[in-house]
Protein backbone atom coordinates (compact mmCIF):
# COMPACT_ATOMS: atom_id res chain seq x y z
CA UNK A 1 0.00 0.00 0.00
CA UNK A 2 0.99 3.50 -0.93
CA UNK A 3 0.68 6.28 0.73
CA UNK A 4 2.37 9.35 -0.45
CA UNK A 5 1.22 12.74 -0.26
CA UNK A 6 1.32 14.03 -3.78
CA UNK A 7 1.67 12.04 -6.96
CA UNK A 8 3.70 9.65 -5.35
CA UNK A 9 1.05 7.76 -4.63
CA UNK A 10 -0.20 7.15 -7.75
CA UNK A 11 2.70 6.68 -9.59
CA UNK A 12 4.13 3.52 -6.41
CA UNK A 13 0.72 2.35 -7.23
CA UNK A 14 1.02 2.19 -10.95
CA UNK A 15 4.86 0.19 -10.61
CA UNK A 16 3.35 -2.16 -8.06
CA UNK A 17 0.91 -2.93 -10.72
CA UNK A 18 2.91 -3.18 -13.54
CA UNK A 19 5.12 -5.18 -11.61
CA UNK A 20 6.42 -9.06 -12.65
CA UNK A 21 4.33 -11.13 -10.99
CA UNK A 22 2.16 -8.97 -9.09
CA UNK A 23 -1.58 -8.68 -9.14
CA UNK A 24 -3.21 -6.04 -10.38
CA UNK A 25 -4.81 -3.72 -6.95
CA UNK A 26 -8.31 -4.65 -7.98
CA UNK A 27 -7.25 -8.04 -8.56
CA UNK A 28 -5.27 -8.85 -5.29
CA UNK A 29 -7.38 -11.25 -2.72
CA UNK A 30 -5.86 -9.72 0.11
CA UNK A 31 -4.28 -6.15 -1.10
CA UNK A 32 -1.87 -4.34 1.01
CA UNK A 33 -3.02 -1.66 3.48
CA UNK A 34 -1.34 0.75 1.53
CA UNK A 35 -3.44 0.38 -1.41
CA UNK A 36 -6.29 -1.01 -0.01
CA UNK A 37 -6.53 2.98 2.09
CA UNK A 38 -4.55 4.19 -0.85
CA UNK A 39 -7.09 7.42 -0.76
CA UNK A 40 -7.25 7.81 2.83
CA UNK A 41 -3.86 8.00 3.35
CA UNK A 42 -3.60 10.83 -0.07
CA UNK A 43 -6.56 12.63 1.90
CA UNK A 44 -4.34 12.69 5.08
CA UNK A 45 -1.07 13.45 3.65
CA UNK A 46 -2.95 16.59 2.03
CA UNK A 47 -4.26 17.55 4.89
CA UNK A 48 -1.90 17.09 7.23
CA UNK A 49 0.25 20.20 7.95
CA UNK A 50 2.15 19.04 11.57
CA UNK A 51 5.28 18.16 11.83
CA UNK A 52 6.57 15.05 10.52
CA UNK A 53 9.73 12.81 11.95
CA UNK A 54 12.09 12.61 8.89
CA UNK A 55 10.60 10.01 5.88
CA UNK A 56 7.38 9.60 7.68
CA UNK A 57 4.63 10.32 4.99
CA UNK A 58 2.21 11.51 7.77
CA UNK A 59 2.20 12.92 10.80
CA UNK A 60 2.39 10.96 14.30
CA UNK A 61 -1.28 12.66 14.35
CA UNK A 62 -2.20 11.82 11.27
CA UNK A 63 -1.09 8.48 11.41
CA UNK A 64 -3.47 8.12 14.61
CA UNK A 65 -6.21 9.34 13.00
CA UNK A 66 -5.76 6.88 10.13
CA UNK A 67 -6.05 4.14 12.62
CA UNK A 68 -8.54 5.56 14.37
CA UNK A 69 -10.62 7.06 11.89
CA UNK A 70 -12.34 10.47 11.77
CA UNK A 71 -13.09 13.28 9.55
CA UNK A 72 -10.99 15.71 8.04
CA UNK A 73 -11.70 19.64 6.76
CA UNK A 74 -12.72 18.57 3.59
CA UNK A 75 -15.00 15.91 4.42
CA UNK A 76 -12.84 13.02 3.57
CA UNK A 77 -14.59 10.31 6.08
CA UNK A 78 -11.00 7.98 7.83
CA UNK A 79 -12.93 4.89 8.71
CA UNK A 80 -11.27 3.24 11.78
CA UNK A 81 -8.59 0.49 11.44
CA UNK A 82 -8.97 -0.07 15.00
CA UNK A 83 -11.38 0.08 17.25
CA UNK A 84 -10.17 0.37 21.12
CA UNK A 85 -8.49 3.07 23.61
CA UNK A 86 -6.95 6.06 21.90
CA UNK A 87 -4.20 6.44 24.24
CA UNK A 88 -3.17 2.93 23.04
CA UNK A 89 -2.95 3.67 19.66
CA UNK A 90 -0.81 6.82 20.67
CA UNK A 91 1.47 5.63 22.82
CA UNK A 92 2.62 3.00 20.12
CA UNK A 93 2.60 5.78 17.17
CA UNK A 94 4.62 7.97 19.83
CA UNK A 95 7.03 5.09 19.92
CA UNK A 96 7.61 4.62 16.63
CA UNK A 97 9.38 8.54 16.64
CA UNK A 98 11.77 7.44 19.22
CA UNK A 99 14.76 5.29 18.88
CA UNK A 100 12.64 2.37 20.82
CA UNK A 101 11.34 -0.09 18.88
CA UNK A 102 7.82 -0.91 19.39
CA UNK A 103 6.30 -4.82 20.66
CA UNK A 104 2.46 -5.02 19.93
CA UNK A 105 1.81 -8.29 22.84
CA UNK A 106 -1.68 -9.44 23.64
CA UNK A 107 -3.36 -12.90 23.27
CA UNK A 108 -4.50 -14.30 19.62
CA UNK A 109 -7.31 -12.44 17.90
CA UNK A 110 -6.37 -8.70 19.42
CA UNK A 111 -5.35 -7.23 15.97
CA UNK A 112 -1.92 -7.27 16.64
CA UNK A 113 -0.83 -7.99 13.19
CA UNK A 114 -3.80 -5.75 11.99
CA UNK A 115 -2.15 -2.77 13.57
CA UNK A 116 1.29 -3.56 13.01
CA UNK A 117 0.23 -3.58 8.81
CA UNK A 118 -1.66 -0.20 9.22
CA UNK A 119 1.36 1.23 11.07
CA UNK A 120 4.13 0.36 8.61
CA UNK A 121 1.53 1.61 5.88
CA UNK A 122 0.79 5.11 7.52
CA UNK A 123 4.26 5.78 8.59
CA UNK A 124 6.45 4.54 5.59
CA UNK A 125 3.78 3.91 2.89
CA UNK A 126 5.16 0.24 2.26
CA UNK A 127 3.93 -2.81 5.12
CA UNK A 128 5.70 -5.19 3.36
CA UNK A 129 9.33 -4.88 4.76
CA UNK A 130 8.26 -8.47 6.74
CA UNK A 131 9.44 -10.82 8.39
CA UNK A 132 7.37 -14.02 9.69
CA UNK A 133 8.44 -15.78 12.61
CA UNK A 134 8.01 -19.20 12.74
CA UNK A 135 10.17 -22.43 15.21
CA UNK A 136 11.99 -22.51 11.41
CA UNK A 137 13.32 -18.91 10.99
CA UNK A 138 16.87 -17.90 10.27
CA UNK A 139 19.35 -15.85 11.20
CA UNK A 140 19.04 -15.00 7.80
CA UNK A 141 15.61 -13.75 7.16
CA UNK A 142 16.57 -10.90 10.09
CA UNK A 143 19.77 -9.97 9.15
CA UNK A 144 21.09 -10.87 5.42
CA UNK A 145 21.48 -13.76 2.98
CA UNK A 146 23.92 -14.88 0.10
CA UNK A 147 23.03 -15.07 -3.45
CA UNK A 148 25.17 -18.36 -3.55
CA UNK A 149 25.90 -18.59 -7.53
CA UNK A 150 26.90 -15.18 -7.46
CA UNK A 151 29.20 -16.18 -4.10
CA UNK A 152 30.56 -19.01 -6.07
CA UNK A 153 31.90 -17.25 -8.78
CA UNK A 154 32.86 -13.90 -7.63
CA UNK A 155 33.38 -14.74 -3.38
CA UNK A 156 31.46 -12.22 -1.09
CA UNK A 157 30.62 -9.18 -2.35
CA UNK A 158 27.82 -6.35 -2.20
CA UNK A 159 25.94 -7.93 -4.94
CA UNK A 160 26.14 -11.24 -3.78
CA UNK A 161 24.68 -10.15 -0.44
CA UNK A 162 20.77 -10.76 -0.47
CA UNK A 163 19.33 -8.10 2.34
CA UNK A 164 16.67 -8.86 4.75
CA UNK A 165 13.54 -6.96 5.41
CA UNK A 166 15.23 -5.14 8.08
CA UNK A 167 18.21 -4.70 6.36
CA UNK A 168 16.15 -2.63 3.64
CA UNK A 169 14.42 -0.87 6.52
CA UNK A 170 17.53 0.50 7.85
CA UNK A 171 18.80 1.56 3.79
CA UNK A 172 15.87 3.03 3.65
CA UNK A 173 14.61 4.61 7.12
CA UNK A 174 11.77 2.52 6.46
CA UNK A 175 9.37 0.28 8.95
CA UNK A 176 10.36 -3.06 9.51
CA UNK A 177 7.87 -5.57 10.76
CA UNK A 178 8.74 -9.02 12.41
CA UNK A 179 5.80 -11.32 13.21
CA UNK A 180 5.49 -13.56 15.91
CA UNK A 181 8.28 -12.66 17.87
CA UNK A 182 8.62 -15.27 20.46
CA UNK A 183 8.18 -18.12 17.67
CA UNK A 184 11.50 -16.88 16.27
CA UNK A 185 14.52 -19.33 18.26
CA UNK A 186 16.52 -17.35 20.54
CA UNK A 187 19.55 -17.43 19.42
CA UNK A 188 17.50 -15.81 16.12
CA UNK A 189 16.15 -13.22 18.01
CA UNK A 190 18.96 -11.90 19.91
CA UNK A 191 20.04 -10.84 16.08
CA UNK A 192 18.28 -8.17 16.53
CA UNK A 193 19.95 -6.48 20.19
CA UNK A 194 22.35 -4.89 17.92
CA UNK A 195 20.28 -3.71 15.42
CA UNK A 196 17.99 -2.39 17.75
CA UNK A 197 20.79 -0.74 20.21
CA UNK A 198 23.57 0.13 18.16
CA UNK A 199 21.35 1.22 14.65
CA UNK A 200 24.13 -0.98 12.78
CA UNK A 201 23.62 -4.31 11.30
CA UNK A 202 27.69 -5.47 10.85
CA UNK A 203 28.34 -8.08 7.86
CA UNK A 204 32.39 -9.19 8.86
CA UNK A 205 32.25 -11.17 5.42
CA UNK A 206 32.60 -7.93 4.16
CA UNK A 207 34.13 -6.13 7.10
CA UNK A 208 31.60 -3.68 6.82
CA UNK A 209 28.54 -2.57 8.21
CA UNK A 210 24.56 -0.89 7.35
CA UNK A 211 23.96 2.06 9.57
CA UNK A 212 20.02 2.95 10.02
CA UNK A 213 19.18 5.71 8.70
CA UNK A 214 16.79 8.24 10.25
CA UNK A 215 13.47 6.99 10.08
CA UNK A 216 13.98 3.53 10.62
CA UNK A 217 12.23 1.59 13.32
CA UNK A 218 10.79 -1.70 13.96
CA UNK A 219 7.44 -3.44 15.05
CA UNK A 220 6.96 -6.72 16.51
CA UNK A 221 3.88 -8.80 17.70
CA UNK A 222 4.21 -11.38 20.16
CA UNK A 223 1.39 -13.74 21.54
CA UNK A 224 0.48 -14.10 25.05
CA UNK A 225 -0.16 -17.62 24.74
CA UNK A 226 3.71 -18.30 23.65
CA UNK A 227 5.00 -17.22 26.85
CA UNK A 228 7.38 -19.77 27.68
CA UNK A 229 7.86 -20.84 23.78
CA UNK A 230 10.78 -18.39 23.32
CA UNK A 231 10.61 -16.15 25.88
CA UNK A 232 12.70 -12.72 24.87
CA UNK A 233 16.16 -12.17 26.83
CA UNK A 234 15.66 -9.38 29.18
CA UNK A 235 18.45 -7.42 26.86
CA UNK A 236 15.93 -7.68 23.81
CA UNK A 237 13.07 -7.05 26.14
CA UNK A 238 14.88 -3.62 27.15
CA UNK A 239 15.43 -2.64 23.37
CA UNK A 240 11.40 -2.68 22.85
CA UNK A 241 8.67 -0.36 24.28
CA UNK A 242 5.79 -2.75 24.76
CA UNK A 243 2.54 -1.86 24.17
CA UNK A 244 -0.54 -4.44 25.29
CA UNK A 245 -3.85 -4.35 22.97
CA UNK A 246 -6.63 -5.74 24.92
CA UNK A 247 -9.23 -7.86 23.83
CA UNK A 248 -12.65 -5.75 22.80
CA UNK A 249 -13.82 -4.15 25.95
CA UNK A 250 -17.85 -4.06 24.94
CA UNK A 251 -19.91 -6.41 22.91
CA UNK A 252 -21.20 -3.56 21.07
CA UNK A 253 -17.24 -2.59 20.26
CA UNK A 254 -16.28 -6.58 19.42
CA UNK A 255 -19.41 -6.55 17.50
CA UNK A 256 -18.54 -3.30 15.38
CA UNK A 257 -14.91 -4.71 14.57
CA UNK A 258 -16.46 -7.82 12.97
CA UNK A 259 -18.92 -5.98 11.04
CA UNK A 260 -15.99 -3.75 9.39
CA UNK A 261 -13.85 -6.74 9.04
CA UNK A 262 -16.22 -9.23 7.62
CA UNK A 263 -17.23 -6.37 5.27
CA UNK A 264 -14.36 -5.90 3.71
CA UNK A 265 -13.70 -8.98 3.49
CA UNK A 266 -16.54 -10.17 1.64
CA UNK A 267 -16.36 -7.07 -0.66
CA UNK A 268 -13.02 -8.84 -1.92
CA UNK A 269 -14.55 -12.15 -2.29
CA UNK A 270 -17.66 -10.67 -4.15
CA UNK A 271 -20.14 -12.15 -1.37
CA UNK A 272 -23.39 -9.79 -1.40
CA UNK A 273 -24.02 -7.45 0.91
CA UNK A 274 -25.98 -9.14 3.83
CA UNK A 275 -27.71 -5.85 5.67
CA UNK A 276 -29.86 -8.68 8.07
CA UNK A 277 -26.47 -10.09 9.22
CA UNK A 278 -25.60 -7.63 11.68
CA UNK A 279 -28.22 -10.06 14.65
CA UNK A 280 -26.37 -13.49 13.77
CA UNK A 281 -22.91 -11.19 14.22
CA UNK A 282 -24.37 -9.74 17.62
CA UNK A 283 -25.20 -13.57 19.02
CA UNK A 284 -21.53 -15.18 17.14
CA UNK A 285 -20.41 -12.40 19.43
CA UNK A 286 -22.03 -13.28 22.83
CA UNK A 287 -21.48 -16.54 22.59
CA UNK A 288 -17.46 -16.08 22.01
CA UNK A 289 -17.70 -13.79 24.98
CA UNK A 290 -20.00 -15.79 27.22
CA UNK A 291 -17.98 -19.04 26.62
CA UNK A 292 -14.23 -16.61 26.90
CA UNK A 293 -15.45 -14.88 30.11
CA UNK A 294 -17.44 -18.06 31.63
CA UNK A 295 -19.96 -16.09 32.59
CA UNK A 296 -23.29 -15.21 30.97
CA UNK A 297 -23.69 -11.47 29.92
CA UNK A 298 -26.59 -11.01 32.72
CA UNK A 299 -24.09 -12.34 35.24
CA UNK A 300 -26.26 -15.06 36.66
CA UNK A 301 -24.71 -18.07 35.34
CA UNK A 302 -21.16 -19.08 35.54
CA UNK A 303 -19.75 -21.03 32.64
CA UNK A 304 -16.80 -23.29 31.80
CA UNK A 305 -14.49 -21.80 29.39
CA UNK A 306 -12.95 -24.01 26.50
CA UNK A 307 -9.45 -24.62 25.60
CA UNK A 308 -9.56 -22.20 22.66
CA UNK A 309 -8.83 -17.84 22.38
CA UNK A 310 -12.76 -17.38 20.80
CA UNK A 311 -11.07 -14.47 19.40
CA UNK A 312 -12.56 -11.22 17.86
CA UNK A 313 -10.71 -12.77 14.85
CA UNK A 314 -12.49 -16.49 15.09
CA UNK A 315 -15.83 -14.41 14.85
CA UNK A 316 -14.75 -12.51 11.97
CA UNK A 317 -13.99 -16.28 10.37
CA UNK A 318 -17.09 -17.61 11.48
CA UNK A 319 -19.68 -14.91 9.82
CA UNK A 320 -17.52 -14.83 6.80
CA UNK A 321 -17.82 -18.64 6.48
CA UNK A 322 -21.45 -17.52 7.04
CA UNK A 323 -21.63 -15.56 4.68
CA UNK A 324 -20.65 -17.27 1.53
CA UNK A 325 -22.90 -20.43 3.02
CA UNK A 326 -25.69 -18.10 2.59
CA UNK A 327 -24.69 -16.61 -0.58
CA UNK A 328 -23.57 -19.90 -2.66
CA UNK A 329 -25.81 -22.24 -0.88
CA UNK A 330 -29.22 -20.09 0.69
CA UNK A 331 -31.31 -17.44 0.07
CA UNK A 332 -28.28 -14.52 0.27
CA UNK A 333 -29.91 -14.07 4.29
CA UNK A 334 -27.45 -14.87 7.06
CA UNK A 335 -29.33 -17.07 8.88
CA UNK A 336 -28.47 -19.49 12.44
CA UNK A 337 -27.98 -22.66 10.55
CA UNK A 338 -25.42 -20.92 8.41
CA UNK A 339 -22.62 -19.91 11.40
CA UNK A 340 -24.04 -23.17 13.76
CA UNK A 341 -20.83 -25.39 12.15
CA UNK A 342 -18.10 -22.45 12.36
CA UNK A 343 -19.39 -21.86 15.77
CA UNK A 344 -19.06 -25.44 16.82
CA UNK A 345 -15.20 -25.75 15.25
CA UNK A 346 -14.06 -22.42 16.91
CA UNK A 347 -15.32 -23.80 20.22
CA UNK A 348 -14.50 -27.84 20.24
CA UNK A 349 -10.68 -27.73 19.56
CA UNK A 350 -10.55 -30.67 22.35
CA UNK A 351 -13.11 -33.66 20.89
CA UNK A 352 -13.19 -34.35 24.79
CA UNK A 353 -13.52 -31.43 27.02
CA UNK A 354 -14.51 -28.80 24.48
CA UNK A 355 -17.08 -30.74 23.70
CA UNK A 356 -18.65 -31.02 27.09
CA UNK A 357 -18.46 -27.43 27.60
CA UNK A 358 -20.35 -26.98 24.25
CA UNK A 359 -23.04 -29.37 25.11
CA UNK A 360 -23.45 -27.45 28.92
CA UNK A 361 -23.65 -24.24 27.23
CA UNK A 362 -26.16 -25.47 24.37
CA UNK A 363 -28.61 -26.68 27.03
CA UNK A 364 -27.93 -24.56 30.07
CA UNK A 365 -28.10 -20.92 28.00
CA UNK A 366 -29.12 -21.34 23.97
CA UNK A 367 -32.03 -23.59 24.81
CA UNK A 368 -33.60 -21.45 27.23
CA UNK A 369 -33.14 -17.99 25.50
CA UNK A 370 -35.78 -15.72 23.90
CA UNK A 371 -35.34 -15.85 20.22
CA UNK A 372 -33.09 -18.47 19.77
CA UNK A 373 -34.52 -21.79 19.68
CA UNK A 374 -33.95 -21.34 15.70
CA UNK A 375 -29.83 -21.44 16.50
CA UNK A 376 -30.38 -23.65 19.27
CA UNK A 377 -31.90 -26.35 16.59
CA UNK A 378 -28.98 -25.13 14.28
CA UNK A 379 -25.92 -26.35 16.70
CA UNK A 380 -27.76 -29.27 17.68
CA UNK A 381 -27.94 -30.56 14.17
CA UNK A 382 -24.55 -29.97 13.75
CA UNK A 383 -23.29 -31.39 17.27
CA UNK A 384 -25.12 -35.13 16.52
């Protein structure tokens, strides 16, 4: 995604296009943040007349409001990215202008990855300096590789040097991105203590070394979950101002994000509009909270909690599953029987206990509810 403030824009957009092997914008299942907000982020950069930290495209307000949404001068509507505490989302923009680099934690489903994207995208115009952490990762993929038939014949050289994401980021004062932090071996992350504390990545092949330049800073994510995977070293820990994002605080908030996110989402995979959907979202939603809280939303009956997240990001799988079940297979009309199944696998993970818990819930809270004995009958079906 692109997001200069003048021409820029259009012209990034036009070469990522035109690019070998890319898709065309329209084309791309999944496009970048940068194009996919392509004119919010022109509208902002236009507008925005604060002070910028050097090769930022936007402000650190701007870039807030981006996330945030709003509505500038001209009328130019910024729908929200994210929905949750402002001071969250400022604090970690904040961050970014330091020399700190900036860890997104919280548990699965919390749009850490989300905001990490529409970060990269605001500040530097480009989210795709990535790397993706995995129990697999190299050294490599943080720091730099070798183009080995050009090592062969010439022996280690510039050229034959094949730079990392963050390497680029550094050229470049760009934002980096590593994923999944604390998947990433140790030994793999502690690559980065240097990067992040001396702003120089050395390469002794060469006997040289990249010094970031001014602009460049990094975001990670890290799950709660992993804790005790691969924990950080305190010394990493120190080089990165962390920065929790909660789970949805409201049902009415959780069931806003979904709505957003599910309708995007089927705009890019041509489902129809679904204007009726918005009361199956609203009970996806309180039964992911109900089951994730173990408690119903009156308070009056405590619940046993399966082994799963239920994240905000399950739901948004669920409806969309919905969705095109509806669409391909129904009337177009999101109805119970079409999110019963999706509900059901985001809940039973464990064919044992999950299940149990399911069956508890089904009979001690759907069955006696007003207005649901329609996707009571639904999950039953499916549960047989």
């Amino acid at each position: 995604m692109t997001v200069p403030a003048t021409t820029e824009a259009t012209e990034a957009a036009e070469e990522t296009a035109g690019a070998p092997g890319a898709a065309p914008v329209g084309e791309a299942l999944r496009p970048h943040a940068e194009d996919a907000f392509a004119d919010e982020l022109k509208a902002l950069a236009a507008a925005d007349d604060r002070p910028r930290p050097a090769r930022w495209r936007l402000s650190p307000w701007a870039v807030a409001t981006y996330l945030l949404g709003g509505t500038l001068p001209d009328g130019t509507v910024i729908t929200p990215k994210y929905v949750g505490p402002r001071r969250i989302v400022e604090v970690a923009v904040t961050t970014l202008a330091t020399d700190r680099a900036l860890l997104l934690l919280g548990v699965p489903g919390t749009a850490k990855t989300w905001v990490s994207e529409h970060l990269a995208a605001a500040v530097s115009g480009d989210s795709t300096l990535l790397v993706q952490g995995t129990a697999g990762t190299p050294e490599e993929a943080i720091r730099y590789g070798w183009n080995y038939a050009q090592l062969l014949a010439h022996g280690p050289s510039r050229d034959a040097l094949v730079p990392s994401p963050v390497m680029r980021a550094m050229s470049d004062g760009m934002t980096a991105r590593v994923e999944e932090l604390t998947r990433i071996p140790a030994d793999v992350q502690d690559s980065l203590i240097t990067i992040l504390s001396e702003k120089t990545l050395p390469i002794p092949e060469l006997g040289q070394e990249v010094q970031a330049v001014r602009g460049f800073n990094l975001i990670a994510t890290a799950n709660d979950r992993d804790r005790g995977v691969n924990d950080l070293s305190s010394a990493l820990r120190r080089r990165f101002n962390t920065v929790v994002l909660p789970l949805p605080a409201t049902p009415d908030a959780e069931v806003e994000i979904v709505s957003r996110r599910v309708d995007q989402t089927g705009r890019s995979l041509d489902l129809p509009a679904a204007p009726e959907a918005i009361d199956e979202i609203r009970r996806v939603v309180t039964v992911f909270r109900e089951l994730r809280d173990g408690v119903t939303t009156d308070g009056r009956t405590r619940l046993k909690s399966p082994s799963g997240t239920l994240s905000t990001a399950e739901a948004i799988s669920v409806v969309t599953n919905g969705l095109a079940l509806a669409a391909h297979f129904g009337d177009g009309v999101l109805r119970p029987g079409d999110v019963a199944a999706g509900i059901l696998g985001a809940v039973v993970r464990d064919p044992a206990a999950d299940r149990v818990v399911w069956q508890e819930y089904l009979e001690t809270v759907v069955r006696e509810r007003d207005g649901w004995k329609d996707f009571y009958r639904a999950c039953r079906e499916v549960s047989v």
